[in-house]
PDB file of N, CA and C in Angstrom:
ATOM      1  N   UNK A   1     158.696 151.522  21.240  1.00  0.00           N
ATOM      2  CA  UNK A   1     157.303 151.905  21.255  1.00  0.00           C
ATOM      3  C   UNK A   1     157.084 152.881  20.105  1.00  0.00           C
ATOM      4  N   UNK A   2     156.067 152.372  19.268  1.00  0.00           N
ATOM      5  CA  UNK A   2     155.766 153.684  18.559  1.00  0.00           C
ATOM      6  C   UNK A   2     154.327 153.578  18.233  1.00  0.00           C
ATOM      7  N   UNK A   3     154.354 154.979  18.269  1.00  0.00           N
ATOM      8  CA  UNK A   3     152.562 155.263  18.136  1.00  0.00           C
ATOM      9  C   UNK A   3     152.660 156.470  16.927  1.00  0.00           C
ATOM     10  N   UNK A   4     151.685 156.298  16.225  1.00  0.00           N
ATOM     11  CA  UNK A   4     151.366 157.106  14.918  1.00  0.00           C
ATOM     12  C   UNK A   4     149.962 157.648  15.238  1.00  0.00           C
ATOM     13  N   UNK A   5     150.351 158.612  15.312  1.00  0.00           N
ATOM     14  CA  UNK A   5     148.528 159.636  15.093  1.00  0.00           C
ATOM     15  C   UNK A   5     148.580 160.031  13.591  1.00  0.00           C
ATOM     16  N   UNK A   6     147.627 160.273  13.193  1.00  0.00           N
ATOM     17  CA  UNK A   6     147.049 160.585  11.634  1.00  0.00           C
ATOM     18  C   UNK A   6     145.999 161.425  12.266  1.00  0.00           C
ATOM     19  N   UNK A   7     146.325 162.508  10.961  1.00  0.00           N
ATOM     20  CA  UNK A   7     145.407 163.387  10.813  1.00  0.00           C
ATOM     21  C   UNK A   7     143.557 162.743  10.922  1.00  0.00           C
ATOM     22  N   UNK A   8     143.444 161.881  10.887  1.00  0.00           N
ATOM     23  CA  UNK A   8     142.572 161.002  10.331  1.00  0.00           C
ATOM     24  C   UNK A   8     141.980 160.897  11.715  1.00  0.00           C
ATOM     25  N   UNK A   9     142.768 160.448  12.539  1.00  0.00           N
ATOM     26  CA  UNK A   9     142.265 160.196  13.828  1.00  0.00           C
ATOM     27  C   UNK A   9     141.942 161.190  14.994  1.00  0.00           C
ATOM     28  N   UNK A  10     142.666 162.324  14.084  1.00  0.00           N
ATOM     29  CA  UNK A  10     142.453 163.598  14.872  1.00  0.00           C
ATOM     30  C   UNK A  10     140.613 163.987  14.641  1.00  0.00           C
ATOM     31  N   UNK A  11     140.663 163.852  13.099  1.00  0.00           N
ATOM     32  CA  UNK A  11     139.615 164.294  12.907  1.00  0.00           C
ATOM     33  C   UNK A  11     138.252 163.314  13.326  1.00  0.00           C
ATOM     34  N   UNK A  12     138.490 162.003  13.501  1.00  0.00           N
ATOM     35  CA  UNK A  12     137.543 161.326  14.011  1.00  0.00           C
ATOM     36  C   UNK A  12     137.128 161.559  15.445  1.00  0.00           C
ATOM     37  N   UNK A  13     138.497 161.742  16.398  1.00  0.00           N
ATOM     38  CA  UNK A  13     138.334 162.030  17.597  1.00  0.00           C
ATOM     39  C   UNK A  13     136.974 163.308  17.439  1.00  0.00           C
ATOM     40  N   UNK A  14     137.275 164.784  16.921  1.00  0.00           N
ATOM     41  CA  UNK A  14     136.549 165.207  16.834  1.00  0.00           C
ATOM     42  C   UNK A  14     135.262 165.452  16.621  1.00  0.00           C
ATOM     43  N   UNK A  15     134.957 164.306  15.418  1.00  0.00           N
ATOM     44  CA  UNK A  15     133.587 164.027  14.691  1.00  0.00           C
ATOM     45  C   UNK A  15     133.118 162.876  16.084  1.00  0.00           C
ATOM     46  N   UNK A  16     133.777 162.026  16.637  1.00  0.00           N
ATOM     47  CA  UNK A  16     132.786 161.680  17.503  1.00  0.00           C
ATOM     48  C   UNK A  16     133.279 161.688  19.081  1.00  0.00           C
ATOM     49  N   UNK A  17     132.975 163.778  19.383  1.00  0.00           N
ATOM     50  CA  UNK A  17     133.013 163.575  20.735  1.00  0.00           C
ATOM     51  C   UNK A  17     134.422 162.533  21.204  1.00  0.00           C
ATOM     52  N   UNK A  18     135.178 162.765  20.961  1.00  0.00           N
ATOM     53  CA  UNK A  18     136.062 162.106  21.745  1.00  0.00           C
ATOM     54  C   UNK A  18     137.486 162.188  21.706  1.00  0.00           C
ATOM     55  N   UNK A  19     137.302 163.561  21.573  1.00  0.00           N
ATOM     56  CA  UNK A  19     139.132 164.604  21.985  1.00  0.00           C
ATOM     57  C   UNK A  19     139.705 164.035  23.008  1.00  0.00           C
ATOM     58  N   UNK A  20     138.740 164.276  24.142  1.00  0.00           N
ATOM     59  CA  UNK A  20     139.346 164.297  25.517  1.00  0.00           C
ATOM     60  C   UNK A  20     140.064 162.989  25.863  1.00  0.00           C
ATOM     61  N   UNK A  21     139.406 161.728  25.139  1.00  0.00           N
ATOM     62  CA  UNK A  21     140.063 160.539  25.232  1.00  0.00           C
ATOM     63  C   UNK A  21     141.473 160.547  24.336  1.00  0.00           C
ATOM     64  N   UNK A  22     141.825 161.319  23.621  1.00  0.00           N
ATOM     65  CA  UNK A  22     142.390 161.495  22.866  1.00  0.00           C
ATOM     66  C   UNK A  22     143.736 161.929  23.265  1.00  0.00           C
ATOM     67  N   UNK A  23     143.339 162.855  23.990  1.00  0.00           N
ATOM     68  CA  UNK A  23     144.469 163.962  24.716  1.00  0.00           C
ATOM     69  C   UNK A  23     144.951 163.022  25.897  1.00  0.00           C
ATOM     70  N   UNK A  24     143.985 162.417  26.734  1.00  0.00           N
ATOM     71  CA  UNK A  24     144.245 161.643  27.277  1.00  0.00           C
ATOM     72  C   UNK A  24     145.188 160.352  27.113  1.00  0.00           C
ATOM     73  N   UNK A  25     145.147 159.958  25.948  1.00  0.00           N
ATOM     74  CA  UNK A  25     145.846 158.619  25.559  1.00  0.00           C
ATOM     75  C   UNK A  25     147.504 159.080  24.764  1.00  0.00           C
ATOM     76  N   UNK A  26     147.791 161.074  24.284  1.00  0.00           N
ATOM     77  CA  UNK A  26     148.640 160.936  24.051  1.00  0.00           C
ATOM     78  C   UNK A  26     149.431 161.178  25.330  1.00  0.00           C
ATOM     79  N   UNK A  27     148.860 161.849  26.668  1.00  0.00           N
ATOM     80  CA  UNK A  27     149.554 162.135  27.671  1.00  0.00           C
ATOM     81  C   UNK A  27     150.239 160.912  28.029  1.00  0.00           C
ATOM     82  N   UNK A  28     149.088 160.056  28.332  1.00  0.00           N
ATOM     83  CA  UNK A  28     149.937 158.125  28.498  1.00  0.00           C
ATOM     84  C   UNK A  28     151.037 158.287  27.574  1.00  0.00           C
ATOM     85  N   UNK A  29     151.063 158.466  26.139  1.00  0.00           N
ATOM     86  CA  UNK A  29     152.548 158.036  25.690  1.00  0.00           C
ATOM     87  C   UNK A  29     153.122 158.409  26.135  1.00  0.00           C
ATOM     88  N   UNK A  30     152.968 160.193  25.863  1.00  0.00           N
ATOM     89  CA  UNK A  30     154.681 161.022  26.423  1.00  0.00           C
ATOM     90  C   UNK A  30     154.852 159.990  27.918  1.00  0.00           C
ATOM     91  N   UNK A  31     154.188 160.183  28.979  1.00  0.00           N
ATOM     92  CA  UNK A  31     154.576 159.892  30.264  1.00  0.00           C
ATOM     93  C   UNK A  31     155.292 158.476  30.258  1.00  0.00           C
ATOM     94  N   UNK A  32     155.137 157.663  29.178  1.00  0.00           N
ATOM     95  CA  UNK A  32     155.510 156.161  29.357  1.00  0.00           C
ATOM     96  C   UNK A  32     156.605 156.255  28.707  1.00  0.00           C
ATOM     97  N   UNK A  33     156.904 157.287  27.780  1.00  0.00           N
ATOM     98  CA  UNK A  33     157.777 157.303  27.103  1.00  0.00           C
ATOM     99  C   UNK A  33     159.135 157.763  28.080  1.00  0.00           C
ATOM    100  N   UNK A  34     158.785 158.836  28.837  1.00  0.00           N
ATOM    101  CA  UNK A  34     159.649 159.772  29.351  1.00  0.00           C
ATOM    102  C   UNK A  34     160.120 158.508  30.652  1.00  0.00           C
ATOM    103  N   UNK A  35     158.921 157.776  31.121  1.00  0.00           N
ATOM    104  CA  UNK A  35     159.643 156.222  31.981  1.00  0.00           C
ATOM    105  C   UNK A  35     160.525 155.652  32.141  1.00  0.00           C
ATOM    106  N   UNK A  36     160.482 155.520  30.512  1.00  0.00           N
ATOM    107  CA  UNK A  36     161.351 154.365  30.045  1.00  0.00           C
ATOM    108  C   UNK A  36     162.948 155.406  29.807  1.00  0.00           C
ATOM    109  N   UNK A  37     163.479 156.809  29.329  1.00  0.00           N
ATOM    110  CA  UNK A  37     163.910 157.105  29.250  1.00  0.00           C
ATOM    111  C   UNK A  37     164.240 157.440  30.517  1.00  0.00           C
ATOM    112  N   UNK A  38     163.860 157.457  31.689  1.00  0.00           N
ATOM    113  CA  UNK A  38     164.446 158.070  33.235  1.00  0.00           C
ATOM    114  C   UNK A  38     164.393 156.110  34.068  1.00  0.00           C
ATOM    115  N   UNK A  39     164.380 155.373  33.055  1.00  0.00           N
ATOM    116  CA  UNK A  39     164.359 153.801  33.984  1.00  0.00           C
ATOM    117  C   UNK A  39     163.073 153.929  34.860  1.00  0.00           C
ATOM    118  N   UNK A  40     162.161 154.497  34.852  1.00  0.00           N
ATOM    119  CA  UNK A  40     160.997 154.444  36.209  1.00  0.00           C
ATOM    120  C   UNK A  40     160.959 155.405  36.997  1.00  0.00           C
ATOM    121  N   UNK A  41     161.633 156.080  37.011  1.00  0.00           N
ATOM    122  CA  UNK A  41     161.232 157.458  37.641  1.00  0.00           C
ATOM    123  C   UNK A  41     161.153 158.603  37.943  1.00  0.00           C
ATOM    124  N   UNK A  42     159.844 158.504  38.176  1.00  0.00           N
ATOM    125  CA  UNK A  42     158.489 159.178  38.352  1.00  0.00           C
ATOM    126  C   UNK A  42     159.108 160.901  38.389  1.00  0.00           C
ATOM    127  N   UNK A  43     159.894 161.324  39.540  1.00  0.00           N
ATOM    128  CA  UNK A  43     159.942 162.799  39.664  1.00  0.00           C
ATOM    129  C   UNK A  43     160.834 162.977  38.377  1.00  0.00           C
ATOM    130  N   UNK A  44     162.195 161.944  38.169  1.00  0.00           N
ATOM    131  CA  UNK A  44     162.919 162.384  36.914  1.00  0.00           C
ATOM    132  C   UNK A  44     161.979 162.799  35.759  1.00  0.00           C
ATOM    133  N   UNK A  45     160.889 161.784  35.280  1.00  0.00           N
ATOM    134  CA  UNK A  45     159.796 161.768  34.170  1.00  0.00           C
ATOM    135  C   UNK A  45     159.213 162.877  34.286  1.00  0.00           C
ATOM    136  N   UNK A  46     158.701 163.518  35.043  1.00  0.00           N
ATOM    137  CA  UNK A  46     157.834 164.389  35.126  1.00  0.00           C
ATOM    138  C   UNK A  46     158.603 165.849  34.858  1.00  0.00           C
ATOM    139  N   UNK A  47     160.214 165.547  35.495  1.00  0.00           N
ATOM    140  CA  UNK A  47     160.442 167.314  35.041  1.00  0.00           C
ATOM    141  C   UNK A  47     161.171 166.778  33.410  1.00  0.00           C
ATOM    142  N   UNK A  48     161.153 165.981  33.092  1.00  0.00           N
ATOM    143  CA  UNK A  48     161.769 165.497  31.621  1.00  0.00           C
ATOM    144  C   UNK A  48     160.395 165.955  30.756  1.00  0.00           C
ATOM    145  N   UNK A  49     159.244 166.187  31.443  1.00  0.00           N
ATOM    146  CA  UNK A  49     158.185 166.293  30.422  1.00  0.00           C
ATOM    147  C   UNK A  49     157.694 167.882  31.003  1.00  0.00           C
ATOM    148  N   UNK A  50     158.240 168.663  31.714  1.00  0.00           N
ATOM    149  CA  UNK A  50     157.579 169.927  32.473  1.00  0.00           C
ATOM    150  C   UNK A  50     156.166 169.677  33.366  1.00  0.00           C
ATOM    151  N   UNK A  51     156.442 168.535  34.045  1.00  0.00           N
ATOM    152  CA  UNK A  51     154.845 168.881  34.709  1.00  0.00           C
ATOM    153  C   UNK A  51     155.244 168.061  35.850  1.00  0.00           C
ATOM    154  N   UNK A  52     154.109 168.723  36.937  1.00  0.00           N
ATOM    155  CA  UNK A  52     154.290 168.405  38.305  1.00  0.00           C
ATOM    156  C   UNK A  52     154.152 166.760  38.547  1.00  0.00           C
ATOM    157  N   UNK A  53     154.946 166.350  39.240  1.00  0.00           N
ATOM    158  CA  UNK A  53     154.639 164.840  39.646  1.00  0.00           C
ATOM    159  C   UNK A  53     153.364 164.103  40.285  1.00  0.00           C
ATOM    160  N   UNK A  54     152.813 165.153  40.830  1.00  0.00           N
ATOM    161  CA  UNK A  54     150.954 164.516  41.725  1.00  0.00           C
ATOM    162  C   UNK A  54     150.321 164.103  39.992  1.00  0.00           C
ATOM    163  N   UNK A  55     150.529 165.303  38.598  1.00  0.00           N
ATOM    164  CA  UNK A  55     149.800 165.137  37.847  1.00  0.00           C
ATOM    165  C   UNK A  55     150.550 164.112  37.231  1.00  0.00           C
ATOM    166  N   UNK A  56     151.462 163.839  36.981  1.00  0.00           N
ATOM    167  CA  UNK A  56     152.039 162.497  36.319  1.00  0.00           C
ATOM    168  C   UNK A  56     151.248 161.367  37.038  1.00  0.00           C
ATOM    169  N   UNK A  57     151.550 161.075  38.407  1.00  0.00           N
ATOM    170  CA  UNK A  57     150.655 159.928  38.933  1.00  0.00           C
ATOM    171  C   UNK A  57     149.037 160.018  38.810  1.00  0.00           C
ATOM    172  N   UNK A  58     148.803 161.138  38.785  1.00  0.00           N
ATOM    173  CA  UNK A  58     147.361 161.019  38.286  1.00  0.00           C
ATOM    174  C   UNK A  58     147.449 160.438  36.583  1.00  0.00           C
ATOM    175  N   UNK A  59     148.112 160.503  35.743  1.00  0.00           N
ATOM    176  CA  UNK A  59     147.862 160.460  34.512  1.00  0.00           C
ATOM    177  C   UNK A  59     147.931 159.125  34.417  1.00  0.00           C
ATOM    178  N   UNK A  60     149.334 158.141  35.203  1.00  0.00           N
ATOM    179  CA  UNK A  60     149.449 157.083  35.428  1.00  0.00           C
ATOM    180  C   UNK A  60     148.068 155.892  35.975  1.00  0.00           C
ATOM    181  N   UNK A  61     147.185 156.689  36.863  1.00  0.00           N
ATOM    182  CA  UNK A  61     146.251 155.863  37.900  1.00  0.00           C
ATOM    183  C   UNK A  61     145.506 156.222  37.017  1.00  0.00           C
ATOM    184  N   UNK A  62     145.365 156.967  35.905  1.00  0.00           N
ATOM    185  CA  UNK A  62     144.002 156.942  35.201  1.00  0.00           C
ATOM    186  C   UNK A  62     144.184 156.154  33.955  1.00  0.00           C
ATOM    187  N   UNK A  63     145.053 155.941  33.668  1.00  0.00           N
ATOM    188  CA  UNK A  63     145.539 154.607  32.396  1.00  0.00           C
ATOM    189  C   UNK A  63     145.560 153.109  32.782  1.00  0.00           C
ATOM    190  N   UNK A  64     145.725 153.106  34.057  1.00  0.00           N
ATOM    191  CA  UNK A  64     145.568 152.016  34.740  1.00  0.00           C
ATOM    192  C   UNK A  64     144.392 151.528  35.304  1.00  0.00           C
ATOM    193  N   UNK A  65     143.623 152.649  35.335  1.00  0.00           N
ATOM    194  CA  UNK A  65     142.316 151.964  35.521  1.00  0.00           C
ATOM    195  C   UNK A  65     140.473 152.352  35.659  1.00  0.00           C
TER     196      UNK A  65
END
C-alpha cells in the first residue's frame, strides 16, 4: 500500500474546506496500515498506533460507510 500526500494536497484540502476529510482519510491509512502489520487485530493495531480501540473501530465504521 502506498499513499503519497503532497504538499499540494495539503494545501487544497485547505483552500477548499476540506481538512477534516483529510485527517480523516490519513487516520484510515495509519489504521489499515497498522492491520495489516498486527494480521487483523484490532486491540494489537490500536496500541501499535497509541489510541484506544472504541476509537479505532469508530475510525474503521466511518470508512466503511
Amino acid at each position: 500500500m502506498t499513499t503519497v500526500l503532497t504538499e499540494k494536497d495539503i494545501e487544497n484540502a485547505i483552500d477548499n474546506g476540506e481538512v477534516k476529510h483529510l485527517v480523516q482519510h490519513i487516520e484510515n491509512v495509519v489504521i489499515q496500515k497498522a492491520l495489516i502489520k498486527t494480521r487483523g487485530n484490532i486491540t494489537q493495531a490500536a496500541m501499535l498506533v497509541n489510541m484506544n480501540r472504541g476509537t479505532v473501530r469508530k475510525i474503521l465504521e466511518r470508512a466503511e460507510g
